[in-house]
N, C-alpha and C. Protein backbone atom coordinates (compact mmCIF):
# COMPACT_ATOMS: atom_id res chain seq x y z
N UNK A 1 103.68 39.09 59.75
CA UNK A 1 104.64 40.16 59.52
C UNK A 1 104.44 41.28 60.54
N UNK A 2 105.73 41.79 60.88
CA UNK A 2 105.66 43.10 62.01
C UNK A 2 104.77 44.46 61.61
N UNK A 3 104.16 45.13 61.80
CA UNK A 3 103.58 45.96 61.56
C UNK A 3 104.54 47.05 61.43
N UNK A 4 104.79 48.31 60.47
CA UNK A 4 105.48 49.48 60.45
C UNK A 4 105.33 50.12 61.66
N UNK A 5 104.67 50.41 62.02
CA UNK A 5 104.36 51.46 63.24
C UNK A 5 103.70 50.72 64.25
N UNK A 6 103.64 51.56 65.38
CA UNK A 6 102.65 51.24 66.69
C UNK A 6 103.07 52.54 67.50
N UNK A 7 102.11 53.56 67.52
CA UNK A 7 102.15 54.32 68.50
C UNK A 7 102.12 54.30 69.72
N UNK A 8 101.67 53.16 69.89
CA UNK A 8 101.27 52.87 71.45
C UNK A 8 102.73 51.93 72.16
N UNK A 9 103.66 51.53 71.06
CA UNK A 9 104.85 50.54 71.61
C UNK A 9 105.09 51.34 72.91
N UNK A 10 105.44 50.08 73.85
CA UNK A 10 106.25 50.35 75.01
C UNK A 10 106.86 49.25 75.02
N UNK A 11 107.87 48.41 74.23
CA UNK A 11 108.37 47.20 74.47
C UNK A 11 109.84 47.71 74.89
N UNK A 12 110.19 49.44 74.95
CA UNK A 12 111.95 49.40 75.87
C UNK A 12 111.47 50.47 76.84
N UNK A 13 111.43 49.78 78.00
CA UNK A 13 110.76 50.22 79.12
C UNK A 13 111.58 51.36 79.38
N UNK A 14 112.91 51.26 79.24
CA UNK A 14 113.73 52.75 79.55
C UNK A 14 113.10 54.09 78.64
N UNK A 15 112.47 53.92 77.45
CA UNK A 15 112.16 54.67 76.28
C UNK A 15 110.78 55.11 76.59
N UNK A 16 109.87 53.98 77.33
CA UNK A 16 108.61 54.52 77.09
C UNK A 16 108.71 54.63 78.71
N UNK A 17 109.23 54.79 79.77
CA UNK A 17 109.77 56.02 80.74
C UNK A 17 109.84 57.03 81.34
N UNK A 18 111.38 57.61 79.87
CA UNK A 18 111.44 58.61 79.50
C UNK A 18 110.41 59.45 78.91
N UNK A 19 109.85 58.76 77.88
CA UNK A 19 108.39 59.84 77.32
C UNK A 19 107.56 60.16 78.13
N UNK A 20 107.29 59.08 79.20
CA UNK A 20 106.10 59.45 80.15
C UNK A 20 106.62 60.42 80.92
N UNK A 21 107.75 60.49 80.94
CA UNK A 21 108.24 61.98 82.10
C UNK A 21 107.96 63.02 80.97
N UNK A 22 108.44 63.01 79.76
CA UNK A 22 108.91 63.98 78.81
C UNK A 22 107.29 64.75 78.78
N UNK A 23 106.25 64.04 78.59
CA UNK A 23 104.99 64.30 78.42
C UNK A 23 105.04 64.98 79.56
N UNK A 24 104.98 64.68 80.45
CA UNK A 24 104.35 65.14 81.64
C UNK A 24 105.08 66.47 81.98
N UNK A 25 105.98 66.93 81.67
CA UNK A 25 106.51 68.31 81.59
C UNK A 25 106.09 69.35 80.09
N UNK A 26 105.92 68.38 79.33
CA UNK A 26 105.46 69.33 78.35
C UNK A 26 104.18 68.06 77.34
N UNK A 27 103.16 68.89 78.02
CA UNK A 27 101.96 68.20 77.30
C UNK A 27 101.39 68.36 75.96
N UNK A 28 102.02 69.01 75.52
CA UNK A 28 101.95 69.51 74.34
C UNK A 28 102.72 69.19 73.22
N UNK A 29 103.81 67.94 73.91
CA UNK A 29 104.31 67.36 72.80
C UNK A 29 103.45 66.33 72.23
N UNK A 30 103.67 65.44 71.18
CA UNK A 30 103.31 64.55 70.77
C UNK A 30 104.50 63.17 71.85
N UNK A 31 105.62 63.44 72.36
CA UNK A 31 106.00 62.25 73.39
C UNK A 31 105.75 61.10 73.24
N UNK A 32 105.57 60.56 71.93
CA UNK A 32 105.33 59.35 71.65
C UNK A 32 106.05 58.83 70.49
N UNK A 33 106.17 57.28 70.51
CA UNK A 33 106.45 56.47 68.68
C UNK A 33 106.36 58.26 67.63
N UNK A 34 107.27 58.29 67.07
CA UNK A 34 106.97 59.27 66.15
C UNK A 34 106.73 58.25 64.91
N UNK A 35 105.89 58.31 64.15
CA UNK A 35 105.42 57.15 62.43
C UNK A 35 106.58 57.97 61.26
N UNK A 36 106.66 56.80 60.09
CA UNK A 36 107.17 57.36 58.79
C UNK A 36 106.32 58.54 58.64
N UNK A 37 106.87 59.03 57.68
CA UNK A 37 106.58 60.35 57.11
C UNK A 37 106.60 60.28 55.27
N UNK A 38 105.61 60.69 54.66
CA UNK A 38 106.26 60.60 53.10
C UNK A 38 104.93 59.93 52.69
N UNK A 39 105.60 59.56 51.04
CA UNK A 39 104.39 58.62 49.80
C UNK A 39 105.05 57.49 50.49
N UNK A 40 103.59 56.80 50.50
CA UNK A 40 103.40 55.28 51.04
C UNK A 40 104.45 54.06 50.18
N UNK A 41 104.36 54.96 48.80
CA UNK A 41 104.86 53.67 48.15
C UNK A 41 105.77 54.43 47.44
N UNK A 42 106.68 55.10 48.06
CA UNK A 42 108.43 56.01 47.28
C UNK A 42 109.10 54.44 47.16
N UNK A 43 110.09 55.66 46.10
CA UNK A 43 110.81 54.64 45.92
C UNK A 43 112.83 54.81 46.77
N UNK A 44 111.97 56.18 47.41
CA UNK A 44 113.68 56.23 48.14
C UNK A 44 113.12 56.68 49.93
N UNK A 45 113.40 55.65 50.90
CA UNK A 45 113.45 55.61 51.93
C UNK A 45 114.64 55.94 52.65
N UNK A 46 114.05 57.32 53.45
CA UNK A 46 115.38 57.72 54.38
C UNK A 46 115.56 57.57 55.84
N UNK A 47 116.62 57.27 56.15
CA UNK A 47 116.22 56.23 57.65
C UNK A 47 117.36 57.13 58.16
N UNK A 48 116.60 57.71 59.55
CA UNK A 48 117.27 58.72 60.56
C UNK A 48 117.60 57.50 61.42
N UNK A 49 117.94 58.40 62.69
CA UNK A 49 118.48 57.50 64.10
C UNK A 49 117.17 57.78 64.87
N UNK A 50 116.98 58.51 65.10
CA UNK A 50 115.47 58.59 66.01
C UNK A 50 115.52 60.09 66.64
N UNK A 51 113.97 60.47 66.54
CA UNK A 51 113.66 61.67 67.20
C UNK A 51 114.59 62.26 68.28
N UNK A 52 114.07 63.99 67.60
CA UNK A 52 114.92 64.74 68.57
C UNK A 52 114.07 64.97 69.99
N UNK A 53 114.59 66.19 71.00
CA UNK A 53 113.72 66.01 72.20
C UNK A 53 112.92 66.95 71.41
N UNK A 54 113.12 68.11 70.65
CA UNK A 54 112.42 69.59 70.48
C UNK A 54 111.78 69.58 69.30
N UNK A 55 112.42 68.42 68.13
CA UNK A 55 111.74 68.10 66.79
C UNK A 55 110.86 67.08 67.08
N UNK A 56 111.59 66.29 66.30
CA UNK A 56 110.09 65.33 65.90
C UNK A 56 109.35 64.77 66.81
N UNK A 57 110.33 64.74 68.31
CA UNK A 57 109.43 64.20 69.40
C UNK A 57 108.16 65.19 69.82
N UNK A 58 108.92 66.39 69.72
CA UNK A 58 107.78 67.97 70.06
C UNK A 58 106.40 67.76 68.86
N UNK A 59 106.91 67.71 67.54
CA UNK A 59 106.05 67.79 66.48
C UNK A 59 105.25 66.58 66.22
N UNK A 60 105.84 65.38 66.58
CA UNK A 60 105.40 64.20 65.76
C UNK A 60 105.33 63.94 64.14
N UNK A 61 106.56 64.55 63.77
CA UNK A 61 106.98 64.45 62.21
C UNK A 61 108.24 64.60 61.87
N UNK A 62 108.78 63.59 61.45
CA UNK A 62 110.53 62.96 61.65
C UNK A 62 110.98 64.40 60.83
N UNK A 63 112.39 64.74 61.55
CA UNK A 63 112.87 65.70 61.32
C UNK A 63 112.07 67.15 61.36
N UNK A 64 111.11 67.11 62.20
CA UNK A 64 110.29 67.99 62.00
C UNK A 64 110.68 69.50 63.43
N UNK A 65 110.84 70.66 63.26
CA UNK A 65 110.96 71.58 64.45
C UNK A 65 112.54 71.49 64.72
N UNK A 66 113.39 70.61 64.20
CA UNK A 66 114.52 70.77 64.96
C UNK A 66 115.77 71.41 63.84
N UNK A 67 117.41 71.46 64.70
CA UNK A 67 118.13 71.56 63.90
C UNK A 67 118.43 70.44 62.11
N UNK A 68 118.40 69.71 62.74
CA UNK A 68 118.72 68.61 62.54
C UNK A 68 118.04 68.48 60.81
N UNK A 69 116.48 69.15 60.56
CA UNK A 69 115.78 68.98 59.87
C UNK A 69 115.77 69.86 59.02
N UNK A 70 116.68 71.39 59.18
CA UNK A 70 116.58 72.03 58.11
C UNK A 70 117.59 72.02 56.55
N UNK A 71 118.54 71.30 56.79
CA UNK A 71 119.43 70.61 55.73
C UNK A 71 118.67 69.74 55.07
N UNK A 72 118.17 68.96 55.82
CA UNK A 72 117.01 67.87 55.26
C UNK A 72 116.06 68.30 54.14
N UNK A 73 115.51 69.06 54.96
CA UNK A 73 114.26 69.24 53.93
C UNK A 73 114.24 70.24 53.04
N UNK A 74 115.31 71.19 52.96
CA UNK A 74 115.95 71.98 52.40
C UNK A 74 116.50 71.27 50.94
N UNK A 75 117.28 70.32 51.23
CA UNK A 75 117.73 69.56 50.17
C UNK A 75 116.38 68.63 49.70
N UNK A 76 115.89 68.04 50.04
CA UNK A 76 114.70 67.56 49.68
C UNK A 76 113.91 68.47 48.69
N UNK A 77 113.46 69.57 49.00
CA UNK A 77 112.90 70.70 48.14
C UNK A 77 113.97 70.99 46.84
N UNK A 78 115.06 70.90 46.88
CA UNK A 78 115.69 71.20 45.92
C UNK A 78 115.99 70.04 45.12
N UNK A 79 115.78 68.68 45.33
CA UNK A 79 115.77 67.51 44.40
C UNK A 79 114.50 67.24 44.22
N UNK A 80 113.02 68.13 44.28
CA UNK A 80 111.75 67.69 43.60
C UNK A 80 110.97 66.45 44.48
N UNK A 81 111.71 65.81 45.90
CA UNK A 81 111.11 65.42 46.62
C UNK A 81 109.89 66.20 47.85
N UNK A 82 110.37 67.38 48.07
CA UNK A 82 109.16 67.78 49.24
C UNK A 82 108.74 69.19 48.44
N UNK A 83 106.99 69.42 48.84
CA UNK A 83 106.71 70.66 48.39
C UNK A 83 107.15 71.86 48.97
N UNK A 84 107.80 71.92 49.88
CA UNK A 84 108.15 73.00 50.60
C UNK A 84 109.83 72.93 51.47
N UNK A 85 110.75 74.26 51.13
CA UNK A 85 111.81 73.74 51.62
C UNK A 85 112.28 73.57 53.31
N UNK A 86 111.13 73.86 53.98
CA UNK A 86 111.23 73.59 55.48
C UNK A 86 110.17 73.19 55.99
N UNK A 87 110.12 72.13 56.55
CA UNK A 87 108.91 71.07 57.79
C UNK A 87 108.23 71.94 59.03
N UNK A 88 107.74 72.45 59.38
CA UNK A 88 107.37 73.40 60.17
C UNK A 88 106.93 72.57 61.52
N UNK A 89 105.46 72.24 61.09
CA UNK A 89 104.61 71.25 61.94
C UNK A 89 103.68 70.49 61.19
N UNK A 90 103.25 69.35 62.04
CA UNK A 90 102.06 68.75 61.13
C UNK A 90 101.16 68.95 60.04
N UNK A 91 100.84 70.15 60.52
CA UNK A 91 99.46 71.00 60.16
C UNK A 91 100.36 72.22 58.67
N UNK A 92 101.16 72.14 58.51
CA UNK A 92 102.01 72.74 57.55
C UNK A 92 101.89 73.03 56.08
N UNK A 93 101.15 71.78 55.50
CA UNK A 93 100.74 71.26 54.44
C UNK A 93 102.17 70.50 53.07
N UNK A 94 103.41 70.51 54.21
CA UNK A 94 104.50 69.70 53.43
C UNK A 94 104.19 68.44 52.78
N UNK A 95 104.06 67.94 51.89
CA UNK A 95 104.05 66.87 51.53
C UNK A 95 105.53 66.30 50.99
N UNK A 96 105.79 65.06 50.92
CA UNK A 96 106.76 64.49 50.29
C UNK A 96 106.31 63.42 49.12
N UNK A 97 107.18 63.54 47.80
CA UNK A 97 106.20 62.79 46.31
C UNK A 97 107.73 62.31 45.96
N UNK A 98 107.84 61.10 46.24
CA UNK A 98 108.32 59.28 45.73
C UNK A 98 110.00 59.43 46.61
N UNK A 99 109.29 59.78 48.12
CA UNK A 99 110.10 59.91 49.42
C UNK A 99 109.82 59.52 50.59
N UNK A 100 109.88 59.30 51.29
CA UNK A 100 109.57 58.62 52.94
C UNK A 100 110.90 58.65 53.82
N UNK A 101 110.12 58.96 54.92
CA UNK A 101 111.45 59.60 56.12
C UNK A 101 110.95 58.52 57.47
N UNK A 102 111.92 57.82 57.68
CA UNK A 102 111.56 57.08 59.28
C UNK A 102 112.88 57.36 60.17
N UNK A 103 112.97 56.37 61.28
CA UNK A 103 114.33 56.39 62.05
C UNK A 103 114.06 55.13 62.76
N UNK A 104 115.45 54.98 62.37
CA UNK A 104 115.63 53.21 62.94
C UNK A 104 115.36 53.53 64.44
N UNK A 105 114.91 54.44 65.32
CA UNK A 105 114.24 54.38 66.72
C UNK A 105 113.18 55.00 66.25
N UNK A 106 111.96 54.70 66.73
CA UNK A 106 110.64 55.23 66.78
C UNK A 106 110.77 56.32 67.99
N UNK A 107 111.11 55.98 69.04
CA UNK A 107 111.27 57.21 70.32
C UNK A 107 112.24 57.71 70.95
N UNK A 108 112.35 59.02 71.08
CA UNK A 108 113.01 59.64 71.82
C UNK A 108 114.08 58.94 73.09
N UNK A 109 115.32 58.98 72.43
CA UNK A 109 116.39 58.61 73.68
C UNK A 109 116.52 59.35 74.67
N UNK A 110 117.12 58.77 75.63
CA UNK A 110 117.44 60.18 76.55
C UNK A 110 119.15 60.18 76.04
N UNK A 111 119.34 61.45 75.91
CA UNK A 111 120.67 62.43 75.27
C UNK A 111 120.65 62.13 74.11
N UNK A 112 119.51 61.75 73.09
CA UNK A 112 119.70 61.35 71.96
C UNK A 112 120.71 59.87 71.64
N UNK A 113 120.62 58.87 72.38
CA UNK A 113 121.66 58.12 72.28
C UNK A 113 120.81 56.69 72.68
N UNK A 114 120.24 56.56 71.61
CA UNK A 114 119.63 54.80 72.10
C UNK A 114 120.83 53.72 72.54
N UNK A 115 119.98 52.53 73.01
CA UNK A 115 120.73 51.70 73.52
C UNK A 115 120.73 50.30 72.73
N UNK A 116 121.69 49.87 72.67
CA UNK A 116 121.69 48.80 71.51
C UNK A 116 120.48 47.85 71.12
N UNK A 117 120.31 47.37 72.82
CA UNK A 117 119.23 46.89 72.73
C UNK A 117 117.67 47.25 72.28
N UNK A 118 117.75 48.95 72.57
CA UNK A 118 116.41 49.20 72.19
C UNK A 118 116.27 49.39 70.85
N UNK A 119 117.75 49.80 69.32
CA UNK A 119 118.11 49.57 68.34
C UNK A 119 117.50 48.32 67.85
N UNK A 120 117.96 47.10 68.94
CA UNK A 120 117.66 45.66 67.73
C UNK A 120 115.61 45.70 68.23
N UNK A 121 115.63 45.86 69.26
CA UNK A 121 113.99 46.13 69.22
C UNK A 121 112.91 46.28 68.13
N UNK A 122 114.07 47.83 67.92
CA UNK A 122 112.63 48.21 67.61
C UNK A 122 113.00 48.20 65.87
N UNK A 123 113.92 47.46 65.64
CA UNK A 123 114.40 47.10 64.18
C UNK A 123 113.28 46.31 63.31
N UNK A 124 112.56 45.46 64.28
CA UNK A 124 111.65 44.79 63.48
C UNK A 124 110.36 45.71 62.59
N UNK A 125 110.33 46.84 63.27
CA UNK A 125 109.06 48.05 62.54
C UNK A 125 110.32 48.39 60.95
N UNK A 126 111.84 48.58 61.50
CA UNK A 126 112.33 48.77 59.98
C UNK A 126 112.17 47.90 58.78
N UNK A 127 112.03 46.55 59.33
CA UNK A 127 112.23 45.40 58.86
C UNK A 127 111.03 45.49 58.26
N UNK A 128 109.96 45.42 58.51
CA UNK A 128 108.67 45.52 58.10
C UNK A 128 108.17 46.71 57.17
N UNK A 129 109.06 48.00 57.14
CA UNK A 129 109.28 48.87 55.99
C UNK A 129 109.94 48.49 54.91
N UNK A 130 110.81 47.82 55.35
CA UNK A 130 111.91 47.09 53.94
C UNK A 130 111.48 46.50 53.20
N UNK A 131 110.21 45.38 54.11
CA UNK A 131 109.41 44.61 53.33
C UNK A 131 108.78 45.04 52.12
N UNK A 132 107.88 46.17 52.87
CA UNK A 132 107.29 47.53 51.76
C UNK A 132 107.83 48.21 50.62
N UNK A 133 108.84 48.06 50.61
CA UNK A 133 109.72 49.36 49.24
C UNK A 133 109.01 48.63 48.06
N UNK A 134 108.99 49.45 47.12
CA UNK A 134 109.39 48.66 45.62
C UNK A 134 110.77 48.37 45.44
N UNK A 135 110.68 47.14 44.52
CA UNK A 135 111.81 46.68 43.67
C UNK A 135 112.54 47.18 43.37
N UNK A 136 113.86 47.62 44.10
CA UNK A 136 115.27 48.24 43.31
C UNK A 136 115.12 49.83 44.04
N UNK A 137 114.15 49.95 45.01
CA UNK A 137 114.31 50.96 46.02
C UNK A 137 115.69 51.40 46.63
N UNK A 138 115.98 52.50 46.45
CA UNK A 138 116.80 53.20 47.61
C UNK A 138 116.84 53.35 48.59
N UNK A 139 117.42 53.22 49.74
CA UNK A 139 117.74 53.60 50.68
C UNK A 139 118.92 54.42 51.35
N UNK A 140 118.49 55.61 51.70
CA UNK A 140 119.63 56.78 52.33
C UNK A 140 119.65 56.59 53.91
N UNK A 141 120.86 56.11 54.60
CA UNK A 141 120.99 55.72 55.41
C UNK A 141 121.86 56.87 56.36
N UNK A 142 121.16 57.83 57.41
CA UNK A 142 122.43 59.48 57.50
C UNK A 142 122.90 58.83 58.71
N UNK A 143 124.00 58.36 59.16
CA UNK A 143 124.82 58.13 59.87
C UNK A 143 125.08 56.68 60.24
N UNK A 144 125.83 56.19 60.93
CA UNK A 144 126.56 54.78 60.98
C UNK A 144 125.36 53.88 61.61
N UNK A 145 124.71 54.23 62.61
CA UNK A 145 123.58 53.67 63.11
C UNK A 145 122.53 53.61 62.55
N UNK A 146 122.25 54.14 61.65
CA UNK A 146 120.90 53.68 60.29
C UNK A 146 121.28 52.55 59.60
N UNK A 147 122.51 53.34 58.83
CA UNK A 147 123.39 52.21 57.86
C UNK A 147 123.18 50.59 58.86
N UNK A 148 124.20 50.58 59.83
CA UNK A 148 123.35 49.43 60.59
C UNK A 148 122.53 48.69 60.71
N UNK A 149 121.24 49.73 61.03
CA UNK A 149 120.15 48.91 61.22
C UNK A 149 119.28 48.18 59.82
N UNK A 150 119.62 48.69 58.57
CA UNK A 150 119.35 48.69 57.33
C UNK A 150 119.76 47.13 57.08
N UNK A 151 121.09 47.02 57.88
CA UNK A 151 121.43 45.81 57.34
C UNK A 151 121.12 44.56 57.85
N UNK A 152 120.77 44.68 59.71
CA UNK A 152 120.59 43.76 60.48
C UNK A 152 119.19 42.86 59.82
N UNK A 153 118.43 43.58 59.76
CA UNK A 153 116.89 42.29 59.33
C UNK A 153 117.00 42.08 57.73
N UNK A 154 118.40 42.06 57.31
CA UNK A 154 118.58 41.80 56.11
C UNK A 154 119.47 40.69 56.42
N UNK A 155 120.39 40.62 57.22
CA UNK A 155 121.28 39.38 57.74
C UNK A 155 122.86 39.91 56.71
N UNK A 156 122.51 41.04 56.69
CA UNK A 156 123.64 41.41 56.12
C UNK A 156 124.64 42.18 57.30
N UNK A 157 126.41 41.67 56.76
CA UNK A 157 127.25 42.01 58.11
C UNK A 157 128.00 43.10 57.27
N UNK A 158 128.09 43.97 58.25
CA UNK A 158 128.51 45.79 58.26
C UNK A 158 130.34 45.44 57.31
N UNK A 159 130.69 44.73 57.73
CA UNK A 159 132.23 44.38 56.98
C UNK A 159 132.00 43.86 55.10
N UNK A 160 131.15 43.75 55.22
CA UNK A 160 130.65 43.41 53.47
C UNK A 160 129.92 44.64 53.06
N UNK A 161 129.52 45.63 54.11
CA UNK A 161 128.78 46.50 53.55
C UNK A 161 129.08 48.00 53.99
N UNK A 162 130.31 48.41 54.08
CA UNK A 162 130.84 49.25 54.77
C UNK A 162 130.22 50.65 55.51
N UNK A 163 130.26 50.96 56.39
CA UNK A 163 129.49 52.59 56.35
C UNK A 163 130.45 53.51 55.91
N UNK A 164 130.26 54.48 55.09
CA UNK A 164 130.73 55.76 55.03
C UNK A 164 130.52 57.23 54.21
N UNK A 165 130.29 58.03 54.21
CA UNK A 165 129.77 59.10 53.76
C UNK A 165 130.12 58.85 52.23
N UNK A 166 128.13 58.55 51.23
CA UNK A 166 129.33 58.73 50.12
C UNK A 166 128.60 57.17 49.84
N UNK A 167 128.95 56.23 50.75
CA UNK A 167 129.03 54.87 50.47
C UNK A 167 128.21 54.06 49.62
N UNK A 168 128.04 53.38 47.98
CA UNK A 168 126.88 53.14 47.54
C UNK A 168 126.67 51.95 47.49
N UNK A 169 126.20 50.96 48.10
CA UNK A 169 126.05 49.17 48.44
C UNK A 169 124.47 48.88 47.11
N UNK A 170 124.89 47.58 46.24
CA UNK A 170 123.28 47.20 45.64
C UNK A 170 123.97 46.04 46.46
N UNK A 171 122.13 46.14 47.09
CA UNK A 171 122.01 44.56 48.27
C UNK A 171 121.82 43.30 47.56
N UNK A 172 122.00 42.47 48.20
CA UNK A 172 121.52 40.96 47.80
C UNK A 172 119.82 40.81 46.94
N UNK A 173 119.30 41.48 47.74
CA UNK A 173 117.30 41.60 48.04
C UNK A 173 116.84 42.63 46.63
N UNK A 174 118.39 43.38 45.95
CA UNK A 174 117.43 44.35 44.58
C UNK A 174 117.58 45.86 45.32
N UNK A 175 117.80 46.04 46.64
CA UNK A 175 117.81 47.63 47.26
C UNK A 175 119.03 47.94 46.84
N UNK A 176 119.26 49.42 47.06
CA UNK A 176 120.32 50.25 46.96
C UNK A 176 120.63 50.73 48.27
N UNK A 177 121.46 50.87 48.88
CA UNK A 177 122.00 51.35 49.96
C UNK A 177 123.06 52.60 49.92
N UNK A 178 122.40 53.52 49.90
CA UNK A 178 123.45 54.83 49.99
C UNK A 178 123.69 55.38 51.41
N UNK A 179 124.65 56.05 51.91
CA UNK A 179 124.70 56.28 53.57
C UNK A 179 125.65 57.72 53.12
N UNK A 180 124.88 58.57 54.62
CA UNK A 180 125.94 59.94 54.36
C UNK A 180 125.75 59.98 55.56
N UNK A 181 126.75 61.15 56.07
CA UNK A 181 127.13 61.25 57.56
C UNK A 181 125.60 62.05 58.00
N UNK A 182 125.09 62.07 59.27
CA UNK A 182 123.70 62.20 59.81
C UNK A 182 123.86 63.97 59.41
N UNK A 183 122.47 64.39 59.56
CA UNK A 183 122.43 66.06 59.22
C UNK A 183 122.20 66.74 60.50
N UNK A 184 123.18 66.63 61.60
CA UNK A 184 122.79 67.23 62.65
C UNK A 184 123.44 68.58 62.84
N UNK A 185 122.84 68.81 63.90
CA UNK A 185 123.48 70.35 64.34
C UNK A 185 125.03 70.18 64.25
N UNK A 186 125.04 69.18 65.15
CA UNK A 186 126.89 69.41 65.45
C UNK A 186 127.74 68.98 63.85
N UNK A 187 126.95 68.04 63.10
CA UNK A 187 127.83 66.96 61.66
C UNK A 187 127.98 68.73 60.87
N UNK A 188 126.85 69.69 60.66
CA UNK A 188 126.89 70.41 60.07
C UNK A 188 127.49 71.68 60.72
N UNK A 189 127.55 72.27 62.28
CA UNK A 189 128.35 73.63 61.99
C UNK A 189 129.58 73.08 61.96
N UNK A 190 129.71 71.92 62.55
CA UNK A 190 131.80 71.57 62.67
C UNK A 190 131.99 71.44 61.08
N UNK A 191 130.82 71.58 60.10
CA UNK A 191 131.26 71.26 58.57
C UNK A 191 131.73 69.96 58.56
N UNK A 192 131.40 69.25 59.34
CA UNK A 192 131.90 67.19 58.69
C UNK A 192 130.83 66.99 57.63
N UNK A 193 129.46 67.69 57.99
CA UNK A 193 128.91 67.26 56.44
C UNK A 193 128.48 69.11 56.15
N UNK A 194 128.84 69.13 55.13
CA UNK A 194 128.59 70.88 54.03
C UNK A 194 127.26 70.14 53.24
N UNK A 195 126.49 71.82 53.11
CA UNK A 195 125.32 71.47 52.13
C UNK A 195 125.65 70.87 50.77
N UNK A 196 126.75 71.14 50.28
CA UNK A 196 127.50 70.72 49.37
C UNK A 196 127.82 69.15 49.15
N UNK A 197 127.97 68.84 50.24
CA UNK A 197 128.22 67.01 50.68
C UNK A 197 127.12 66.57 50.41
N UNK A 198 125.98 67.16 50.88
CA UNK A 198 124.84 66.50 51.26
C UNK A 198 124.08 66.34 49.71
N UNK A 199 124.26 67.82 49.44
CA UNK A 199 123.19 67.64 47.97
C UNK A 199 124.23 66.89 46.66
N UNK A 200 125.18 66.41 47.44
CA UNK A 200 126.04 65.51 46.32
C UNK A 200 125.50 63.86 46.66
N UNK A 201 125.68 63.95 47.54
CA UNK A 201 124.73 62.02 47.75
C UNK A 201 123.43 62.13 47.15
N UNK A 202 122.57 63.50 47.12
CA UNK A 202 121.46 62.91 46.22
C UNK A 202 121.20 63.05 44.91
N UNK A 203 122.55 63.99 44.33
CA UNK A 203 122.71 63.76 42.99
C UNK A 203 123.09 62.43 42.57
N UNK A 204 123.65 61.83 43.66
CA UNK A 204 124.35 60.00 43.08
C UNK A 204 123.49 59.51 42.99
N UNK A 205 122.38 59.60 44.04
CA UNK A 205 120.94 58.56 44.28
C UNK A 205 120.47 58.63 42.51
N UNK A 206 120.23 60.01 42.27
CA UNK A 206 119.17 60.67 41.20
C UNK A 206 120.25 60.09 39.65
N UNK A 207 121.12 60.33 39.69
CA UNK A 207 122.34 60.23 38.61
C UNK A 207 122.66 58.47 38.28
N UNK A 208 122.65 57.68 39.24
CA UNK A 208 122.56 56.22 39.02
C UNK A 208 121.86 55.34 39.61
């Protein structure tokens, strides 16, 4: 079986690259595989797209330092998943209790925009989390490219399993599949997703 993590992956040479430049201008990032985040054994797994340049790639803790992460963990604190309602840095003392945060990319794209190929890559570390859930686990999938990847090492096709904000799929395998539009800077000031949207998908999670 694939291992969850590997900090050391360099199997998309465009990706591990980019970090080696990214490092080398700022040494002080972490510039590497960013790992899950959360209780080892939650029962609701949330699957990003992959590190930002200034968050989680800077911090080395998914959704961690950026825009992107304060809706997140904001709402998280307010459904009894994280002790604190904002991720700061490592060293922070946030914990997350029967939650876990990954991204179907382990590293930093350049423009934020992986490439398909490095998607089905590095799918096998998701695949190998999926393995992990408990029985009848959730999964929150924030934008069309999670939802995706959720389904590929399941052999499940996107037309049986639709993406869309909102969307609630029970899989073949016993998972739950919920998907909302991603929590980024741009999904949230253009308002395509309101805090309101957001803390309504995890009342559905919590509610059924």
């Amino acid at each position: 079986m694939t291992d969850t993590f590997d900090l050391h992956c360099r199997a998309c040479p465009r990706l591990a690259g980019f970090l080696d430049d990214v490092r080398a201008r700022h040494p002080d990032y972490h510039a590497r595989p960013v790992p899950p985040f959360g209780d080892p054994s939650a029962a609701l797994l949330i699957v990003g797209l992959a590190p930002g340049m200034h968050g989680a790639n800077r911090s080395g803790r998914p959704f961690t330092g950026d825009y992107a992460g304060v809706l997140l963990y904001a709402t998280l604190h307010k459904f009894g998943y994280a002790s604190a309602p904002e991720s700061v840095s490592m060293d922070d003392g946030l914990t997350l209790t029967g939650c876990r945060i990954t991204n179907a990319v382990k590293c930093l794209p350049p423009a934020n925009k992986p490439e398909p190929a490095e998607i089905r890559q590095c799918n096998g570390f998701l695949a190998a989390e999926l393995e992990q859930l408990p029985a009848r686990a959730t999964l929150l999938a924030l934008g069309r490219i999670a939802h995706e990847a959720v389904l590929r090492p399941l052999g499940l096709k996107l037309r049986d399993y639709a993406f869309a904000h909102g969307s609630d799929h029970r899989l073949p395998n016993g998972l739950r599949l919920v998907s909302s539009y991603h929590c980024s800077r741009y999904n949230t000031q253009t308002r395509r997703l309101t805090p309101e949207m957001f803390e309504a998908v995890f009342r559905q999670i919590q509610e059924s």
